[in-house]
PDB file of N, CA and C in Angstrom:
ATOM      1  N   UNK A   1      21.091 -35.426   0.765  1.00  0.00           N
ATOM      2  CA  UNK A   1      22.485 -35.029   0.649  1.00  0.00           C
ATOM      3  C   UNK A   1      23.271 -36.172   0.012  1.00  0.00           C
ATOM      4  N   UNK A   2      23.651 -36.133  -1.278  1.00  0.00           N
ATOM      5  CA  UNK A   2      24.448 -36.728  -1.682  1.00  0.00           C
ATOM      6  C   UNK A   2      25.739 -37.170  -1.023  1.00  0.00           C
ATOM      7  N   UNK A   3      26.453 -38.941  -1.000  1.00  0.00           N
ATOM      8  CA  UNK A   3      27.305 -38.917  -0.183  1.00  0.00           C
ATOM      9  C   UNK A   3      28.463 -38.869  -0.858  1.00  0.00           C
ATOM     10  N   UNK A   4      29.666 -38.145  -0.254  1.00  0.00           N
ATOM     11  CA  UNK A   4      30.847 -38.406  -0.679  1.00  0.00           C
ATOM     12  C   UNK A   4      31.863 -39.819  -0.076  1.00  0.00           C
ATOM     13  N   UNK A   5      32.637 -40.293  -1.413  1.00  0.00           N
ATOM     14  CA  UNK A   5      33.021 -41.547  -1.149  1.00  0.00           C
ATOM     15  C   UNK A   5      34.379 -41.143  -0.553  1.00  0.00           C
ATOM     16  N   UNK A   6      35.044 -41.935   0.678  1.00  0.00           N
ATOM     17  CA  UNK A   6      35.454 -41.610   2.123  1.00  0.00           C
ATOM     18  C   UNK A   6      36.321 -42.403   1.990  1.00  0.00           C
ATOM     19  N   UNK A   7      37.504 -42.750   2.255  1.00  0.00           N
ATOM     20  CA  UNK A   7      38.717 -43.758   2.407  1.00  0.00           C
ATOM     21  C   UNK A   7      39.274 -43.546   4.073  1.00  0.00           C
ATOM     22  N   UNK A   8      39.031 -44.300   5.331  1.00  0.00           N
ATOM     23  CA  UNK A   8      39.930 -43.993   6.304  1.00  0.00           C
ATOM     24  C   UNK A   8      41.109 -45.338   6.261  1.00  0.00           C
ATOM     25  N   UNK A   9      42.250 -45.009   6.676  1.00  0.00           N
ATOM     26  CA  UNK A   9      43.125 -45.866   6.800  1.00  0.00           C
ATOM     27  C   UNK A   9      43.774 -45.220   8.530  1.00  0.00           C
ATOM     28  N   UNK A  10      44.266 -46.647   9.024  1.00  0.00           N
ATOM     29  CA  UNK A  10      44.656 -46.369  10.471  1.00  0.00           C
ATOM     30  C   UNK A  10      45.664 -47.041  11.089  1.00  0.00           C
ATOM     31  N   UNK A  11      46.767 -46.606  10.772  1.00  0.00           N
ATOM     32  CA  UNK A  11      48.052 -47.237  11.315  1.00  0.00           C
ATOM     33  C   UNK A  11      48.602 -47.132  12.593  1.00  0.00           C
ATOM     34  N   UNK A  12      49.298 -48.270  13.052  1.00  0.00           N
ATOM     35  CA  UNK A  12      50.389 -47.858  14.366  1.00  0.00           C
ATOM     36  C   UNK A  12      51.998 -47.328  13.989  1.00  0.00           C
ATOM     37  N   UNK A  13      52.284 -46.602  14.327  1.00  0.00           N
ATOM     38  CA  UNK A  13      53.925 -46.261  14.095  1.00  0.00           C
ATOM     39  C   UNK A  13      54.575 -47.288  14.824  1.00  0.00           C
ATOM     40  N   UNK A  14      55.550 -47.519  13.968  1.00  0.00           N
ATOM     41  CA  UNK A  14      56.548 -48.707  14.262  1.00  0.00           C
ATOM     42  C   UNK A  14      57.251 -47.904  15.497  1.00  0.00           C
ATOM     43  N   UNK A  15      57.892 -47.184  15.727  1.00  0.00           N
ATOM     44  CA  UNK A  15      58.805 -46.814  16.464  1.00  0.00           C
ATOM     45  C   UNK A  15      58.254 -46.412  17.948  1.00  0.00           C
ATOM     46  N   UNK A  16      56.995 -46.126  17.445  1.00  0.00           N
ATOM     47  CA  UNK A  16      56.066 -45.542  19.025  1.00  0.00           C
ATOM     48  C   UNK A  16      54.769 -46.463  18.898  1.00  0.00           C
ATOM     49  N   UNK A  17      54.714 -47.174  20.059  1.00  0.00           N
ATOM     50  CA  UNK A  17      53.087 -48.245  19.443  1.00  0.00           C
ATOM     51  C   UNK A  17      51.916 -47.374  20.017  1.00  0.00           C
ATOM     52  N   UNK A  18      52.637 -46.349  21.227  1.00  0.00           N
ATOM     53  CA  UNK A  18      51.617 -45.350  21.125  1.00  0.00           C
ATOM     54  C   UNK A  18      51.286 -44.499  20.809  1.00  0.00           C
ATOM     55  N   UNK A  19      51.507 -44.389  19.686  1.00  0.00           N
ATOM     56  CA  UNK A  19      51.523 -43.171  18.404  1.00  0.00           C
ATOM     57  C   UNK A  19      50.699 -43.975  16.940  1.00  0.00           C
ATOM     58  N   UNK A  20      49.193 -43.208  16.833  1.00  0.00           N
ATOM     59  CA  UNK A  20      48.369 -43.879  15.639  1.00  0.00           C
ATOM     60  C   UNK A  20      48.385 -42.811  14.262  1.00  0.00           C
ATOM     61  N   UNK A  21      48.201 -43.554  12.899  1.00  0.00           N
ATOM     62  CA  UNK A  21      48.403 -42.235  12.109  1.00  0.00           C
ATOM     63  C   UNK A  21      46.854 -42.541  11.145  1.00  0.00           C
ATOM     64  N   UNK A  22      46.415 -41.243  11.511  1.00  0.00           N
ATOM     65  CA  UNK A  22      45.421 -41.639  10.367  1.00  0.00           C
ATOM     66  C   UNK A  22      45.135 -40.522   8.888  1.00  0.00           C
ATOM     67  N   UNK A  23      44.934 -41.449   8.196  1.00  0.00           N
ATOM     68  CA  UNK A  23      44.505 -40.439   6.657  1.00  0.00           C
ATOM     69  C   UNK A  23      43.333 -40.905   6.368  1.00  0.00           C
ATOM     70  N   UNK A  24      42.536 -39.688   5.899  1.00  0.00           N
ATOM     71  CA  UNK A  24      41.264 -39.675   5.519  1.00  0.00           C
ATOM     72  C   UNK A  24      41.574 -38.876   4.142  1.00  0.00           C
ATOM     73  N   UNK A  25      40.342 -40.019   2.870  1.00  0.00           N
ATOM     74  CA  UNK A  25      40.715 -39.483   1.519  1.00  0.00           C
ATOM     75  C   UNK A  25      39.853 -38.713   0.734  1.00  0.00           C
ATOM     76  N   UNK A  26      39.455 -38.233   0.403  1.00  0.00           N
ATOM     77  CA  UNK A  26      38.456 -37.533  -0.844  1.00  0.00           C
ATOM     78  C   UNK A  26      38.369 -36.966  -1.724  1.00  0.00           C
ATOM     79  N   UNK A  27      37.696 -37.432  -2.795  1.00  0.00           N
ATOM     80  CA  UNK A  27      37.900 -36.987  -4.695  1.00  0.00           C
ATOM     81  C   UNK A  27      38.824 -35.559  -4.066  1.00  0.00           C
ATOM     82  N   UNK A  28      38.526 -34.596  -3.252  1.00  0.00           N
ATOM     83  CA  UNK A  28      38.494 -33.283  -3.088  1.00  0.00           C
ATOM     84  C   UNK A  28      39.792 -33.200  -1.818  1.00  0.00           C
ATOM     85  N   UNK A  29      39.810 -33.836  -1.152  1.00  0.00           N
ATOM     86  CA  UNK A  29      40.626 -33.579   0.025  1.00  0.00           C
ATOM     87  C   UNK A  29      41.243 -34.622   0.830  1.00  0.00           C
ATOM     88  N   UNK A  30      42.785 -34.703   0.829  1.00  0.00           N
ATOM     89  CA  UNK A  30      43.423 -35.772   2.087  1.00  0.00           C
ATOM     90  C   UNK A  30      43.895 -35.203   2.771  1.00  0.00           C
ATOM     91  N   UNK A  31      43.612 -36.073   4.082  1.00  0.00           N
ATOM     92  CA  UNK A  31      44.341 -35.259   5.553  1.00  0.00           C
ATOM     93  C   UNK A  31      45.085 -36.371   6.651  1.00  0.00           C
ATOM     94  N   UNK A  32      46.252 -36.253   7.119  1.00  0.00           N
ATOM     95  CA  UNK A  32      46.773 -36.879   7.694  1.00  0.00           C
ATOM     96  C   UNK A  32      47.301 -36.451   8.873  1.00  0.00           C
ATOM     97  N   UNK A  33      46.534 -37.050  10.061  1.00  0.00           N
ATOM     98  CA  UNK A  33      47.027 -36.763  11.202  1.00  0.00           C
ATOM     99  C   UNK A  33      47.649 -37.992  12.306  1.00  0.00           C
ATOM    100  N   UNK A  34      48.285 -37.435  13.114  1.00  0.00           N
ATOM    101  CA  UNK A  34      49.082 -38.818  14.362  1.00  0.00           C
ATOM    102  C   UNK A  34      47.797 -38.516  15.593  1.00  0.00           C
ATOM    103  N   UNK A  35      47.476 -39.362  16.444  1.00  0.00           N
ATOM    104  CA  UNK A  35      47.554 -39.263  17.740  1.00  0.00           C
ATOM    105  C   UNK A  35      47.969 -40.221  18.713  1.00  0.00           C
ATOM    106  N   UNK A  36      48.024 -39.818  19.849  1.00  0.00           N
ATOM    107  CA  UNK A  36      48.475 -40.340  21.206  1.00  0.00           C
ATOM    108  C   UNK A  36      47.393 -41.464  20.914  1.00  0.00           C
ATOM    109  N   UNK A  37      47.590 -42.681  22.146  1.00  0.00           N
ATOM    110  CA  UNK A  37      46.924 -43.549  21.864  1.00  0.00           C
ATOM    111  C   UNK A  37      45.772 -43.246  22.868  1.00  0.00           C
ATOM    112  N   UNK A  38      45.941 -42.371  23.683  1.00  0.00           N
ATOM    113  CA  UNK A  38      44.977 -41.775  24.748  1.00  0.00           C
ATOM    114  C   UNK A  38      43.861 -41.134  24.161  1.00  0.00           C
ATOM    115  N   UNK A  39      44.278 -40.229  23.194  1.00  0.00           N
ATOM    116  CA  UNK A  39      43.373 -39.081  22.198  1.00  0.00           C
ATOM    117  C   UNK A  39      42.429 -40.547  21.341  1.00  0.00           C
ATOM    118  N   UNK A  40      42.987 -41.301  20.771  1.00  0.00           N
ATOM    119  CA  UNK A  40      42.087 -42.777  20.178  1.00  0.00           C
ATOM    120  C   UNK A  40      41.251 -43.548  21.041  1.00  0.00           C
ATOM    121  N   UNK A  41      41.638 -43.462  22.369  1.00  0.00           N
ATOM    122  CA  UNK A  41      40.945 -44.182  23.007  1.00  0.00           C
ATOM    123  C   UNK A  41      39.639 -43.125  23.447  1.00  0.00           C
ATOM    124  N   UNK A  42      39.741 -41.743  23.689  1.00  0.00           N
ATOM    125  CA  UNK A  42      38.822 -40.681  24.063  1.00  0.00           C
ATOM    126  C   UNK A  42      37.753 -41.182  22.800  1.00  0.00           C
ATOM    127  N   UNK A  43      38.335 -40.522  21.510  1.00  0.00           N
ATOM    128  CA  UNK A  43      37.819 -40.552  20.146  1.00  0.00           C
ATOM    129  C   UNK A  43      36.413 -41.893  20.124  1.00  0.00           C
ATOM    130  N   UNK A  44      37.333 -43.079  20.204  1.00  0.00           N
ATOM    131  CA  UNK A  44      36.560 -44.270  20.393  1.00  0.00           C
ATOM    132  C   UNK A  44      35.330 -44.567  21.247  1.00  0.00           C
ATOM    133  N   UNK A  45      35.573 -44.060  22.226  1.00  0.00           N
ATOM    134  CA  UNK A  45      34.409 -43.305  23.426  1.00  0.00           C
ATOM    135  C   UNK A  45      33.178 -42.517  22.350  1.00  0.00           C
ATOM    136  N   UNK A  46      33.700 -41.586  22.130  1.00  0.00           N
ATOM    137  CA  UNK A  46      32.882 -40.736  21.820  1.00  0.00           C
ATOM    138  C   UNK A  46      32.120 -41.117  20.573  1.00  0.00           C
ATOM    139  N   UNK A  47      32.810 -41.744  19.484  1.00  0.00           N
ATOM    140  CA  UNK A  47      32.013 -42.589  18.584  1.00  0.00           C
ATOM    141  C   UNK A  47      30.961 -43.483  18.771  1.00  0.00           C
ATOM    142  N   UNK A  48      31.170 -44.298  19.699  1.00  0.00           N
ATOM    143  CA  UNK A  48      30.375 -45.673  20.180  1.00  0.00           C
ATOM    144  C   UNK A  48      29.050 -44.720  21.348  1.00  0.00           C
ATOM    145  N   UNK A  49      29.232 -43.460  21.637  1.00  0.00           N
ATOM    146  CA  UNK A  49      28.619 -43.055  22.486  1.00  0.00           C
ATOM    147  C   UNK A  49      27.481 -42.119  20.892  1.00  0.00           C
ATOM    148  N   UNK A  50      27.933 -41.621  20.631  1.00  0.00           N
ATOM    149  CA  UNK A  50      27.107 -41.029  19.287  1.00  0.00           C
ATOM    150  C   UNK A  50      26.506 -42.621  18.421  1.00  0.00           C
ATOM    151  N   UNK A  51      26.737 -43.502  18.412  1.00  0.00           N
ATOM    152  CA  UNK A  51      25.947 -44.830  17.446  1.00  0.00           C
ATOM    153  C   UNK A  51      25.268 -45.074  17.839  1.00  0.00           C
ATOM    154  N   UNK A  52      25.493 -44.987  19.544  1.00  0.00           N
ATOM    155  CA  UNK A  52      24.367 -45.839  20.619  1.00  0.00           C
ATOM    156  C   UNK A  52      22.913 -44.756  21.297  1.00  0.00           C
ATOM    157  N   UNK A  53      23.462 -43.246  20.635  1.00  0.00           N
ATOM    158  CA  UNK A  53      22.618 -42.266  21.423  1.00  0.00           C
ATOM    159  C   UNK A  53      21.284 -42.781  20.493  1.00  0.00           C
ATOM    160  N   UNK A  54      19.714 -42.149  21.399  1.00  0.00           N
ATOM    161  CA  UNK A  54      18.725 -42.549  20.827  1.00  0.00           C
ATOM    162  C   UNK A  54      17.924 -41.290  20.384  1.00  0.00           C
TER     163      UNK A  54
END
């Protein structure tokens, strides 16, 4: 499977520090979403739990 080339960027909102914004880029498609800093911290879980599965 050929890979497509991926841009994430991941900001804090100035006004809410618990409010994160992220955009994801592609030749084909950008998407920009906020979350809670709770929903990032779940997310983060679940990443590090999928790298580490065997």
């Amino acid at each position: 499977m050929p890979e497509v080339p991926m841009e994430i960027r991941i900001r804090r909102i100035q006004h809410n520090k618990n409010l994160f914004e992220f955009i994801i880029t592609t030749p084909s498609l950008r998407t920009q979403f906020r979350l809670p800093r709770e929903q990032v911290n779940e997310l983060r879980i679940l990443i590090e739990k999928a790298l580490t599965a065997k």
